[in-house]
C-alpha atoms as a PDB file:
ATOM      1  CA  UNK A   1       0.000   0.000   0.000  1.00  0.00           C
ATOM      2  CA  UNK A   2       0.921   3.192  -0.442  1.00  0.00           C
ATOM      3  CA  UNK A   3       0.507   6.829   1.652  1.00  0.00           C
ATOM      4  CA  UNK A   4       1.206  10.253  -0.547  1.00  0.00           C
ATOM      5  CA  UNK A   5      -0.138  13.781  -0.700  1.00  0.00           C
ATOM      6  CA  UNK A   6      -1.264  14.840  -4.402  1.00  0.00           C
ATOM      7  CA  UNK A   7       0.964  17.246  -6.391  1.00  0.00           C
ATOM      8  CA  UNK A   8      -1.609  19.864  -6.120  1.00  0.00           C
ATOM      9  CA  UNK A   9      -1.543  19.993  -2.445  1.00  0.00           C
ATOM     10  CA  UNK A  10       1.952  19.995  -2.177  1.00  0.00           C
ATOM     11  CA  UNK A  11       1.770  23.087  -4.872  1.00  0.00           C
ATOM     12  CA  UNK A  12      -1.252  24.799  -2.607  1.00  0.00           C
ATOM     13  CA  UNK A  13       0.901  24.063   0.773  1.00  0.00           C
ATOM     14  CA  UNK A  14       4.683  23.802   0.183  1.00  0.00           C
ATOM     15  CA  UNK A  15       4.722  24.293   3.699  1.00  0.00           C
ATOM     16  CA  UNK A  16       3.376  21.278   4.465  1.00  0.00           C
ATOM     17  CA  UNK A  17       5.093  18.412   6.239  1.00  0.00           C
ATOM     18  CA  UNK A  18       4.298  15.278   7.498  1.00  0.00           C
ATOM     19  CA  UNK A  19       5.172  11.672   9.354  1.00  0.00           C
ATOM     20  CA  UNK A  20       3.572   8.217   8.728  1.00  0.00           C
ATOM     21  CA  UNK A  21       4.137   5.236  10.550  1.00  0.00           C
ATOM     22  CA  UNK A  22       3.165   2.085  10.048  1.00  0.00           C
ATOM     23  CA  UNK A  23       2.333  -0.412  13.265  1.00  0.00           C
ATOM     24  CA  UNK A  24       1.136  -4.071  13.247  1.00  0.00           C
ATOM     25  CA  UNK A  25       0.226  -6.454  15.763  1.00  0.00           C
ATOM     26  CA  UNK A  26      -2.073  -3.711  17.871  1.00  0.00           C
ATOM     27  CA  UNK A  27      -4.383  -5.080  20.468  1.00  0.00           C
ATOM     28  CA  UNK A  28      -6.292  -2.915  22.787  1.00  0.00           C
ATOM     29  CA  UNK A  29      -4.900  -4.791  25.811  1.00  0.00           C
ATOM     30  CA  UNK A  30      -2.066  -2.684  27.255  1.00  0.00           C
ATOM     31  CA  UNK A  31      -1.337  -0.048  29.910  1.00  0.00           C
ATOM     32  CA  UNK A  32      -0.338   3.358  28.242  1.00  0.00           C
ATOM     33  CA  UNK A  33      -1.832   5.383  30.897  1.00  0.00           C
ATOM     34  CA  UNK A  34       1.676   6.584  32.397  1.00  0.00           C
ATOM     35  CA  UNK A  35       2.797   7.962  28.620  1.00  0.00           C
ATOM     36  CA  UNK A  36      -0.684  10.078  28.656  1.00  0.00           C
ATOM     37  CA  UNK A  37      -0.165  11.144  31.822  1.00  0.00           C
ATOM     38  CA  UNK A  38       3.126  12.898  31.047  1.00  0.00           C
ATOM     39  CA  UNK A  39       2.289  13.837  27.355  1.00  0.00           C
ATOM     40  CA  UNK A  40      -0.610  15.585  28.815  1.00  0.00           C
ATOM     41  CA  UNK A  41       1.489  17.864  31.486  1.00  0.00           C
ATOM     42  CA  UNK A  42       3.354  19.187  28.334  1.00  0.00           C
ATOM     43  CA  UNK A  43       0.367  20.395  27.123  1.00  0.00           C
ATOM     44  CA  UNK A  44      -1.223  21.860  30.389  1.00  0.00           C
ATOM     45  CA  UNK A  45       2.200  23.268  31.031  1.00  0.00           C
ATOM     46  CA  UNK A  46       2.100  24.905  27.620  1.00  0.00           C
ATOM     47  CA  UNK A  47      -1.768  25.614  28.086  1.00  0.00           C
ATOM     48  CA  UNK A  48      -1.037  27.681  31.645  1.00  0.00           C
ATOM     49  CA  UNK A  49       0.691  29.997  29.504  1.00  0.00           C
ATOM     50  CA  UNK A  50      -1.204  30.399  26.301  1.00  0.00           C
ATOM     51  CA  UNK A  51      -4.078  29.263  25.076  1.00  0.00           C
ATOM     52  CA  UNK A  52      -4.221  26.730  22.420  1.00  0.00           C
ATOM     53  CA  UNK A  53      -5.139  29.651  19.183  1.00  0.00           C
ATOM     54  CA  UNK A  54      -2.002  31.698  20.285  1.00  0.00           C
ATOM     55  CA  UNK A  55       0.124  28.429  19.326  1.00  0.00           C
ATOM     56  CA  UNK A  56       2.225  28.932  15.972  1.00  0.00           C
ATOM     57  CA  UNK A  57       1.203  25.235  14.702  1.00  0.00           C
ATOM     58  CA  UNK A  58      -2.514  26.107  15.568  1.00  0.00           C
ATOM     59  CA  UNK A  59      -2.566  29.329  14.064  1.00  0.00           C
ATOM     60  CA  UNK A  60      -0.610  28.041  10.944  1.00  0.00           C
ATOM     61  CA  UNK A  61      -3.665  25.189  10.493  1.00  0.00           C
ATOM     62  CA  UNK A  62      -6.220  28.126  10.587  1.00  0.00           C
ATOM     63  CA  UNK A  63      -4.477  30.125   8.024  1.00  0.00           C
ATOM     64  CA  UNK A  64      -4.519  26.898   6.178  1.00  0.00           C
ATOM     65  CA  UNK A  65      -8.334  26.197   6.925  1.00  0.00           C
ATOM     66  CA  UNK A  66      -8.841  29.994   5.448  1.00  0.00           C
ATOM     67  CA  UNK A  67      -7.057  29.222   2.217  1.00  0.00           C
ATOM     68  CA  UNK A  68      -9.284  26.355   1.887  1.00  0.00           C
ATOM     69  CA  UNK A  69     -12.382  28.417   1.594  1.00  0.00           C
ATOM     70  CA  UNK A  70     -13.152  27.396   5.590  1.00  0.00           C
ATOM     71  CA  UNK A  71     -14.157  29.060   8.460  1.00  0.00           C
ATOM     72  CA  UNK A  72     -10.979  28.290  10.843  1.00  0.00           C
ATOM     73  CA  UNK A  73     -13.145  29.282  14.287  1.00  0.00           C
ATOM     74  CA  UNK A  74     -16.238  26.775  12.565  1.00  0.00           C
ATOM     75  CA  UNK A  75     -13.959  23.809  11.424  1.00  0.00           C
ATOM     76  CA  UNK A  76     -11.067  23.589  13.717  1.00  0.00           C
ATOM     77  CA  UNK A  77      -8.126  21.255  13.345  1.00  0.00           C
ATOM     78  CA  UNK A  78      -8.121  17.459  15.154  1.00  0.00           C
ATOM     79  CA  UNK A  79      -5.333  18.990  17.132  1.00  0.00           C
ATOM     80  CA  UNK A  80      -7.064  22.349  18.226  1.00  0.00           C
ATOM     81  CA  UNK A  81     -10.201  20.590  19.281  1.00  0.00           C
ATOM     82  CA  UNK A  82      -8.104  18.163  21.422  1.00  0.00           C
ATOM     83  CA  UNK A  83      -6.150  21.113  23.698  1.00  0.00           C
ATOM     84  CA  UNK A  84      -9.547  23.213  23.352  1.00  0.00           C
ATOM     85  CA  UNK A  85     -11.232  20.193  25.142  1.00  0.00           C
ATOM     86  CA  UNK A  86      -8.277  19.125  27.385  1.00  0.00           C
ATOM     87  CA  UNK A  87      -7.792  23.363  28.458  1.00  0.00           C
ATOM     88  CA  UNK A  88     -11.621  23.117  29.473  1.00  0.00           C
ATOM     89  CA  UNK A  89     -11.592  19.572  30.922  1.00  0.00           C
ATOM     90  CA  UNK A  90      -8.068  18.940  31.749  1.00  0.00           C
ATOM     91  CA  UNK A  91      -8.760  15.063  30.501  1.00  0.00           C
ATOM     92  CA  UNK A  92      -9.568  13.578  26.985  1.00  0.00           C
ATOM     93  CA  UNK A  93     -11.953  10.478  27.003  1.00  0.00           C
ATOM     94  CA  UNK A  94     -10.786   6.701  27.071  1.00  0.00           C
ATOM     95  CA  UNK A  95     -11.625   4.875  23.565  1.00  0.00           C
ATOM     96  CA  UNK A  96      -8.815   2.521  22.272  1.00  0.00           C
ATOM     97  CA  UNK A  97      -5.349   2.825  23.990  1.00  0.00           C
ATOM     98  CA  UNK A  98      -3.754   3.276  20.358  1.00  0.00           C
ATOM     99  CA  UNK A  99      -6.145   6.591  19.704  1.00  0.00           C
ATOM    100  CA  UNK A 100      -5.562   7.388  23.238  1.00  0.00           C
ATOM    101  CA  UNK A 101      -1.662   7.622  22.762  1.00  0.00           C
ATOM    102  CA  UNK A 102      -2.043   9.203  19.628  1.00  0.00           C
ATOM    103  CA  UNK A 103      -4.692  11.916  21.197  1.00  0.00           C
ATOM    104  CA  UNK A 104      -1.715  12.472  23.745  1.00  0.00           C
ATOM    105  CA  UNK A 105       0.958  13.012  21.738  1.00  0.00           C
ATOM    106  CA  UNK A 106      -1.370  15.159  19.956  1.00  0.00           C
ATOM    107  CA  UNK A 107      -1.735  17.583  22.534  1.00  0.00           C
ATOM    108  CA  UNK A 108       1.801  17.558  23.502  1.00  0.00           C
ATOM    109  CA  UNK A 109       2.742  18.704  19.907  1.00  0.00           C
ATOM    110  CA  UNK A 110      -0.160  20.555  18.977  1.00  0.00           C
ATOM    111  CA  UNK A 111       0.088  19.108  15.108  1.00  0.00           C
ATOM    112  CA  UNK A 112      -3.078  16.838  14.300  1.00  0.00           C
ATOM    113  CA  UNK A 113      -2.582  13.152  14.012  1.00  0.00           C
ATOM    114  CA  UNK A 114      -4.490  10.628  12.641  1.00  0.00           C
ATOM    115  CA  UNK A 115      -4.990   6.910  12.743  1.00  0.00           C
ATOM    116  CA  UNK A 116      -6.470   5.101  10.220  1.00  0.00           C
ATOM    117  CA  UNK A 117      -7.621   0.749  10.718  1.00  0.00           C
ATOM    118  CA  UNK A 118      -5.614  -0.695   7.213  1.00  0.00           C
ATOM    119  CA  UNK A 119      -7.948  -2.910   6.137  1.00  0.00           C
ATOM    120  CA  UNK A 120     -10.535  -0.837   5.814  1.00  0.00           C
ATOM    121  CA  UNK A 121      -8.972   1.124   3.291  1.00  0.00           C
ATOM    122  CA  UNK A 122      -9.329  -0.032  -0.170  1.00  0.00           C
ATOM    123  CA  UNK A 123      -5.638   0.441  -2.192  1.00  0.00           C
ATOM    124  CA  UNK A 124      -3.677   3.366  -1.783  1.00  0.00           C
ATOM    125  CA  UNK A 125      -4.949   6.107   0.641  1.00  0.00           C
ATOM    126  CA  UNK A 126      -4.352  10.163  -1.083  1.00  0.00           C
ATOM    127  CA  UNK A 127      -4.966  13.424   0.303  1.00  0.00           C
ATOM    128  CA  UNK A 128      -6.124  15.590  -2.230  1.00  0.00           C
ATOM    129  CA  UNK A 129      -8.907  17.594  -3.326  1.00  0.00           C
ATOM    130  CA  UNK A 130     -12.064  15.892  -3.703  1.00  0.00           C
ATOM    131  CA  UNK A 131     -14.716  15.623  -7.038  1.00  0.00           C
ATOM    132  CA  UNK A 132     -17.351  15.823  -5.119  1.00  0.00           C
ATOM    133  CA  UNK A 133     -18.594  11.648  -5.946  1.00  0.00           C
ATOM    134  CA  UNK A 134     -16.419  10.229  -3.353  1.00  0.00           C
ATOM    135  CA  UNK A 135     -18.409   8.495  -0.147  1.00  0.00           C
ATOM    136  CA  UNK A 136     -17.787   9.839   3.646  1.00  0.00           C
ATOM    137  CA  UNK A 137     -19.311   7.320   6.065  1.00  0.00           C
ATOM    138  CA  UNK A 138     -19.988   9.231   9.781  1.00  0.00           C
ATOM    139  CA  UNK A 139     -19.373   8.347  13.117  1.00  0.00           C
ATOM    140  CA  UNK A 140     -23.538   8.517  12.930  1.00  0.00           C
ATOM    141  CA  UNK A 141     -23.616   6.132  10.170  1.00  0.00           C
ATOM    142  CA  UNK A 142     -24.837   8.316   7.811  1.00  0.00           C
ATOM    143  CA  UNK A 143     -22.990   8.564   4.147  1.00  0.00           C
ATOM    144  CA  UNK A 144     -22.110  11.908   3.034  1.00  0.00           C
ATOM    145  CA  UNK A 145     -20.263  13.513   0.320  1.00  0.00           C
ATOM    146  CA  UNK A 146     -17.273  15.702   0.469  1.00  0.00           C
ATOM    147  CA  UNK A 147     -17.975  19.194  -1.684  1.00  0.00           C
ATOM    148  CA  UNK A 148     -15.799  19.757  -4.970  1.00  0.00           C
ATOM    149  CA  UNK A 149     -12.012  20.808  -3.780  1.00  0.00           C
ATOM    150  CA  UNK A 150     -12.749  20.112  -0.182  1.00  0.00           C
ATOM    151  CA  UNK A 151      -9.116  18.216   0.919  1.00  0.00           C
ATOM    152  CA  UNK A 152     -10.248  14.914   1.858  1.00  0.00           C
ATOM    153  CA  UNK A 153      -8.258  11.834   2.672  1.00  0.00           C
ATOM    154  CA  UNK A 154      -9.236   9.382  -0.439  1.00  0.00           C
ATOM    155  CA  UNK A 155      -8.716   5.542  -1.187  1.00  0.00           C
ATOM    156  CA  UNK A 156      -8.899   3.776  -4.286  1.00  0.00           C
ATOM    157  CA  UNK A 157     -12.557   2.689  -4.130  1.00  0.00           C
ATOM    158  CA  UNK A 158     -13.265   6.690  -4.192  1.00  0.00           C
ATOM    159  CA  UNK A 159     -14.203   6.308  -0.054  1.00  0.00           C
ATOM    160  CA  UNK A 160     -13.537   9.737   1.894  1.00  0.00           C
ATOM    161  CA  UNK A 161     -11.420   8.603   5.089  1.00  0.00           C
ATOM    162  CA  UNK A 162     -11.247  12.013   6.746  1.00  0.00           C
ATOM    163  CA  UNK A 163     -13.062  15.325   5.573  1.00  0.00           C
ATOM    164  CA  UNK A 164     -11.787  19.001   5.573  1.00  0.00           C
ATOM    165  CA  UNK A 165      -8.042  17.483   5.877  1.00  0.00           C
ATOM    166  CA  UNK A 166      -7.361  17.650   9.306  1.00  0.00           C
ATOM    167  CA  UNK A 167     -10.704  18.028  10.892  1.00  0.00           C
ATOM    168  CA  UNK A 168     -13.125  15.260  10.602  1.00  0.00           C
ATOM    169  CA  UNK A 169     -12.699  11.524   9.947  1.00  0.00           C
ATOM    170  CA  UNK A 170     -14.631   8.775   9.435  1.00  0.00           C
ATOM    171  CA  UNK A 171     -16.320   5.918  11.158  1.00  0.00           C
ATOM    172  CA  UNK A 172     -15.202   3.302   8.625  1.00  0.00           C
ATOM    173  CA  UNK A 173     -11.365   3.305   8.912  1.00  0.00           C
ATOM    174  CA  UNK A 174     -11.377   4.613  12.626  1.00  0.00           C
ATOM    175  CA  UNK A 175      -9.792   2.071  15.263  1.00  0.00           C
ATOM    176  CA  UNK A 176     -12.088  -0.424  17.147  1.00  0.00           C
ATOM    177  CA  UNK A 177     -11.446  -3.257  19.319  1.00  0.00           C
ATOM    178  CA  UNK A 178     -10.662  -5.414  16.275  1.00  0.00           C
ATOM    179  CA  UNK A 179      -7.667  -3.222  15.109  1.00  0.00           C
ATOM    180  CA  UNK A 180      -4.697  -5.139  13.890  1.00  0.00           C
ATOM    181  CA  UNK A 181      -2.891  -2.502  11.765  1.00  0.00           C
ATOM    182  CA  UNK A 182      -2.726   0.920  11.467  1.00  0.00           C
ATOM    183  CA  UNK A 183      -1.665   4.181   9.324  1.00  0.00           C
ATOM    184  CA  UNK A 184      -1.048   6.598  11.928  1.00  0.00           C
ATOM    185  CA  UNK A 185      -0.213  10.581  10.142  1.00  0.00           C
ATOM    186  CA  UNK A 186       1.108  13.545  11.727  1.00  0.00           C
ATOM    187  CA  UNK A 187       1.027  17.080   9.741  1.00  0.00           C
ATOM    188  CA  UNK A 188       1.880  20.340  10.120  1.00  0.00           C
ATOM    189  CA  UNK A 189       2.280  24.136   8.504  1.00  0.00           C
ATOM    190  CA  UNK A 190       3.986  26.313  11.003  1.00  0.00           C
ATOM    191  CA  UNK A 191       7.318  27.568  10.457  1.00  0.00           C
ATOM    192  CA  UNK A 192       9.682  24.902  12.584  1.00  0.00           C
ATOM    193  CA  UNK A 193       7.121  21.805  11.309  1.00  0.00           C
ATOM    194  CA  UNK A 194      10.199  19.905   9.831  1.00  0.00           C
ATOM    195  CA  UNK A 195      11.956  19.259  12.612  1.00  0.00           C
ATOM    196  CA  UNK A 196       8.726  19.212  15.336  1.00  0.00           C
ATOM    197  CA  UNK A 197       7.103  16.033  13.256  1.00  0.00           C
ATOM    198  CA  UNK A 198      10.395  14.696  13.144  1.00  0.00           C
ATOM    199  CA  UNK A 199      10.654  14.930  16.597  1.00  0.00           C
ATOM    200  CA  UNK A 200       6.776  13.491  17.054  1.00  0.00           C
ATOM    201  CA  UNK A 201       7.666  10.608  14.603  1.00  0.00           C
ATOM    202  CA  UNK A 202      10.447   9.442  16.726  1.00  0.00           C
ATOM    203  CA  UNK A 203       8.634   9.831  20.258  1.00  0.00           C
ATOM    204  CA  UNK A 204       5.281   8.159  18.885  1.00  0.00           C
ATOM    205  CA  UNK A 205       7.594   5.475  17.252  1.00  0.00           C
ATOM    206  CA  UNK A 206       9.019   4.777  20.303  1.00  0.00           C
ATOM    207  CA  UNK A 207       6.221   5.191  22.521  1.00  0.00           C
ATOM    208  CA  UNK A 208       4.141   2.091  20.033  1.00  0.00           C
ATOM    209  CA  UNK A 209       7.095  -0.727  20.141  1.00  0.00           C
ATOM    210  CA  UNK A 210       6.971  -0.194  24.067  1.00  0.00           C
ATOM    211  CA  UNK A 211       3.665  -1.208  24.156  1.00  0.00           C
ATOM    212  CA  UNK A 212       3.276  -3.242  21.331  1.00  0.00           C
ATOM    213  CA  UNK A 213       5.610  -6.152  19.789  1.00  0.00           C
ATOM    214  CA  UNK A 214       6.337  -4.820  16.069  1.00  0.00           C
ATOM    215  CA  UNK A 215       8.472  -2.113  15.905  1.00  0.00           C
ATOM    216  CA  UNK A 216       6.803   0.243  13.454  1.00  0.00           C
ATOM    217  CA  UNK A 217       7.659   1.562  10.154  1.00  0.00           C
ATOM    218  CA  UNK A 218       7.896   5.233   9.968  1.00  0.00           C
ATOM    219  CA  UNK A 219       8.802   7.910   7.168  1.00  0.00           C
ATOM    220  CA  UNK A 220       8.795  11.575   6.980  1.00  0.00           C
ATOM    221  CA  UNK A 221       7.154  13.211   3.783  1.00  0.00           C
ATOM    222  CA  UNK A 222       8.011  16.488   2.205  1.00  0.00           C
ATOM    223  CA  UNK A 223       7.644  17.634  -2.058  1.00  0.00           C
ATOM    224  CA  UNK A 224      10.888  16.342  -2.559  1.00  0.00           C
ATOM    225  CA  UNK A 225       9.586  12.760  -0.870  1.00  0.00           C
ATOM    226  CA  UNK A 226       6.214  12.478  -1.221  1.00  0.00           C
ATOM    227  CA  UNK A 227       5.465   8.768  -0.684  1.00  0.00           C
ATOM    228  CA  UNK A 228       4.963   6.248   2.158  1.00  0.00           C
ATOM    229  CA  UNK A 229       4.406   2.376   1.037  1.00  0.00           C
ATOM    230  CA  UNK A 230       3.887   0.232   4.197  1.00  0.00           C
END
């Protein structure tokens, strides 16, 4: 399989980088709870002094929401509605200890990351602009369909796996108790976002073969190296 970003995105956001990794082997029976504990005192630590739209990646995503034609205040970044929630509620609910991590290391590194169950996506997965005839399955159950240019995370069977890039994905490919292998991305716009998903690559890398047996396969993704096959 195969993980890339279409030319035209990379031409609309040359700013853009990003980090896949590739884990097998995942079962929903392991501790991580002490690895959200102290990803989530980064962020409050970094939340008692700002809050979350006064970060540079946050604000970067909403200037990238605005270029999209979005409202950035109406459809906020997976990684803005994570420290908005956590700043109100200083916790993040329990649903798979995989998403969990992932929501953790989120926070901690206020870039949006996603995590997507393998075989439910049908060939190659692409972010890129959407025709408008592509299917978006909710959390709800309900089957939608992505408007003409909207970025949209796309397989080969023309299924919508996330909508509005970073802000809203779907119920098919999301992680349940059956999860064997995943596509976990990271992706950012701010200035330093190079070297900060690099660094979130290597700790979320590290964090998965600790609690689960394969050691996973990870890239980092730029225009000059646009692919990840897994």
């Amino acid at each position: 399989m195969r993980f890339n970003h279409s030319a035209a995105l990379w031409q609309t956001f040359p700013e853009l980088r990003a980090g896949a990794l590739h884990a097998t082997g995942i079962d929903a029976d392991v501790d991580v709870e002490a690895a959200i504990t102290s990803f989530g005192a980064i962020a409050e630590a970094r939340l008692a002094g700002a809050k979350e739209g006064e970060f540079p990646e946050i604000q970067a995503w909403r200037r990238g929401f605005s270029r999209m034609g979005l409202k950035p205040t109406q459809y906020r970044s997976a990684s803005e509605a994570l420290l908005r929630r956590f700043r109100q509620e200083h916790a993040l609910p329990r649903l798979h200890p995989l998403v969990d991590l992932c929501n953790a290391v989120s926070l901690a590194f206020a870039i949006p990351i996603a995590v997507f169950d393998v075989e439910k996506i049908a060939g190659d997965l692409e972010v890129r602009p959407a025709t408008g005839d592509e299917t978006y399955l909710t959390f709800g159950g309900d089957i939608e369909h992505p408007e003409p240019n909207e970025v949209i995370f796309a397989d080969g069977a023309a299924r919508a796996h996330a909508r509005r890039w970073t802000n809203r994905q779907s119920g098919l490919s999301a992680v349940r108790q059956t999860t064997r292998s995943v596509l976990i991305v990271a992706e950012a716009l701010h200035a330093s976002a190079e070297a900060d998903v690099g660094r979130l690559v290597a700790t979320l890398g590290d964090q998965l073969a600790r609690a689960w047996p394969a050691a996973p396969k990870a890239a980092l993704l730029s225009a000059a190296s646009p692919r990840f096959e897994f």
